[in-house]
Every structure is written in structure tokens, then in C-alpha cells.
C-alpha atoms as a PDB file:
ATOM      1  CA  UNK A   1     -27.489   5.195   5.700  1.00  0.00           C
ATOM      2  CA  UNK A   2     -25.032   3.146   7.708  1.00  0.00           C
ATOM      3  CA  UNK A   3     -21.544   2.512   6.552  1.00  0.00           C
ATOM      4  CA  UNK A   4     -18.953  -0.521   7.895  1.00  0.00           C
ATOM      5  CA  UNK A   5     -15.676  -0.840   7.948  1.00  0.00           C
ATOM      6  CA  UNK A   6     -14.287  -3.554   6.408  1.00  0.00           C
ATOM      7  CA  UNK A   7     -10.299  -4.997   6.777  1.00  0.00           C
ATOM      8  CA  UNK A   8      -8.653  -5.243   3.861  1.00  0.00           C
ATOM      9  CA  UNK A   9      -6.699  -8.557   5.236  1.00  0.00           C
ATOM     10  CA  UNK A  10     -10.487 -10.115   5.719  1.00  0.00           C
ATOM     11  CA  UNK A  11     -11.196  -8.497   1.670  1.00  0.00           C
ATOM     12  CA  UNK A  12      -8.168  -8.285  -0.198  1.00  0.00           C
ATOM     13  CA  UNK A  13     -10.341  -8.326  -3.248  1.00  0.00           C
ATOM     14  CA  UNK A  14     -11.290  -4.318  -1.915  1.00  0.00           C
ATOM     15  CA  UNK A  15      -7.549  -3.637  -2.029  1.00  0.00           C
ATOM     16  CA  UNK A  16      -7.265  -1.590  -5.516  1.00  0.00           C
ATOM     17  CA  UNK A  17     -10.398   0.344  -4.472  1.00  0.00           C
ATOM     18  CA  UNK A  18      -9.132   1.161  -1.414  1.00  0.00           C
ATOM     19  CA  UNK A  19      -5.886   2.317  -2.569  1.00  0.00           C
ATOM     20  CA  UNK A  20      -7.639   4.173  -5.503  1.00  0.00           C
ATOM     21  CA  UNK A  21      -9.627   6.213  -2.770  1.00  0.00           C
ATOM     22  CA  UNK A  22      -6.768   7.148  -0.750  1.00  0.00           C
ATOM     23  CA  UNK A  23      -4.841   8.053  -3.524  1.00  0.00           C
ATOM     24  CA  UNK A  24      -7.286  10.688  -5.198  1.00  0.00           C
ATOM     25  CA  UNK A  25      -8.499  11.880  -1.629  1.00  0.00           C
ATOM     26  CA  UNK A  26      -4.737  12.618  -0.578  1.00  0.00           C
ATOM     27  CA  UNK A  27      -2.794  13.076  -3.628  1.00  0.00           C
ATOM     28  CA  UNK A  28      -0.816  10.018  -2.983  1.00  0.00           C
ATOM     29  CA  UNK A  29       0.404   8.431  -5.813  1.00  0.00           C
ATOM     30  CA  UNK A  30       1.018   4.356  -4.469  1.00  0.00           C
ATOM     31  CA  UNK A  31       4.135   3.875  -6.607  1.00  0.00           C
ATOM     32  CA  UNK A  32       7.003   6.741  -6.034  1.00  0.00           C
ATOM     33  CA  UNK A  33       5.403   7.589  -2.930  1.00  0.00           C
ATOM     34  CA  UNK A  34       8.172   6.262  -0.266  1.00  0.00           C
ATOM     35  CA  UNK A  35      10.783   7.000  -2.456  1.00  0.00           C
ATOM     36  CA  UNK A  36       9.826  10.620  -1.516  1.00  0.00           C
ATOM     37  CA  UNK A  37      10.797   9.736   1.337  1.00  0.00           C
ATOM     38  CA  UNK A  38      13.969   8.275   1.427  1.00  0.00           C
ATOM     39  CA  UNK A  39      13.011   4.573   1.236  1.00  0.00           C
ATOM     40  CA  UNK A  40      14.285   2.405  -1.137  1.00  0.00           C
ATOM     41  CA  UNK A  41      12.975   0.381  -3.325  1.00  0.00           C
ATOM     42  CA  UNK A  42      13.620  -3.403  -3.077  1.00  0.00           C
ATOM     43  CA  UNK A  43      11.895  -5.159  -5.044  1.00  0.00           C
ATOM     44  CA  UNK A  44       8.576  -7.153  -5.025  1.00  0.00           C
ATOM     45  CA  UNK A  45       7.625 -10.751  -3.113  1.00  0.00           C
ATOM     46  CA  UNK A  46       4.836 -12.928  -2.864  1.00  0.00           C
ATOM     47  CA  UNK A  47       1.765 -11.585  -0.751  1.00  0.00           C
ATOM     48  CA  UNK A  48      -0.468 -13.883   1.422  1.00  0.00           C
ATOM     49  CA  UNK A  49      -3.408 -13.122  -1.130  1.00  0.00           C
ATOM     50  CA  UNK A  50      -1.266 -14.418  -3.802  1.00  0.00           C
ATOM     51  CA  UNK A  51      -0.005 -11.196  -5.822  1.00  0.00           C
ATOM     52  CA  UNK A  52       3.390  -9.263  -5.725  1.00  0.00           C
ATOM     53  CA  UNK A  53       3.832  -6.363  -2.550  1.00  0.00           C
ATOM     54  CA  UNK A  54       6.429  -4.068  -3.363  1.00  0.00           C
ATOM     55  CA  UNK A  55       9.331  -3.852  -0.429  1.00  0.00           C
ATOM     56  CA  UNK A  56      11.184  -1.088   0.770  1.00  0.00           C
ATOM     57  CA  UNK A  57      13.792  -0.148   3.058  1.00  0.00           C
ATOM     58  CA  UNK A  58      15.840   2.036   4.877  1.00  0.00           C
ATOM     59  CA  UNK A  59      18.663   3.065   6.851  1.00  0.00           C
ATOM     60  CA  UNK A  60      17.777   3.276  10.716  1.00  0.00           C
ATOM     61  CA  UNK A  61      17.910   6.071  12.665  1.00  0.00           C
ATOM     62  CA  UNK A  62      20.251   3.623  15.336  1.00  0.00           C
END
């Protein structure tokens, strides 16, 4: 069996599998996970494929 990679900017429509794998292989839950981190939330824009991308931000280490 051969497997191929695929870009999920050539596919968008593999997008919510993709982040369903990654998120049950690595415990990642997609939403809360940057707050973790110290990001914050800023709210969501248009995406290039047409839905909403969440934005973050925060402070620079400068």
C-alpha cells in the first residue's frame, strides 16, 4: 500500500479530517489550544476557502 501526501491549501475540503487526526493522535484540542499558551484570542476572519479562521496574538518577545 502506498500513501500520498496531500496539502491541505490544494484540499481544503480534507481540513476537518485532518485536524480531527491530529487532535486524537496528540491530545490537542483545536479550540483552547493556544490559549494554553499565552495567545490571545482575536477573533475570527474570512479564509481564502471561504469559512471563518480563528486569529490570535501575542506580545513579542522584542
Amino acid at each position: 500500500m502506498s500513501y500520498q501526501t496531500l496539502s491541505i491549501r490544494e484540499h481544503p475540503e480534507y481540513l476537518d479530517r485532518a485536524v480531527d487526526y491530529f487532535s486524537s493522535k496528540w491530545g490537542i484540542d483545536h479550540i483552547g489550544y493556544y490559549e494554553k499558551y499565552g495567545w490571545r484570542f482575536h477573533g475570527l476572519e474570512d479564509s481564502e476557502w471561504g469559512d471563518k479562521s480563528r486569529v490570535y496574538e501575542i506580545k513579542s518577545c522584542d
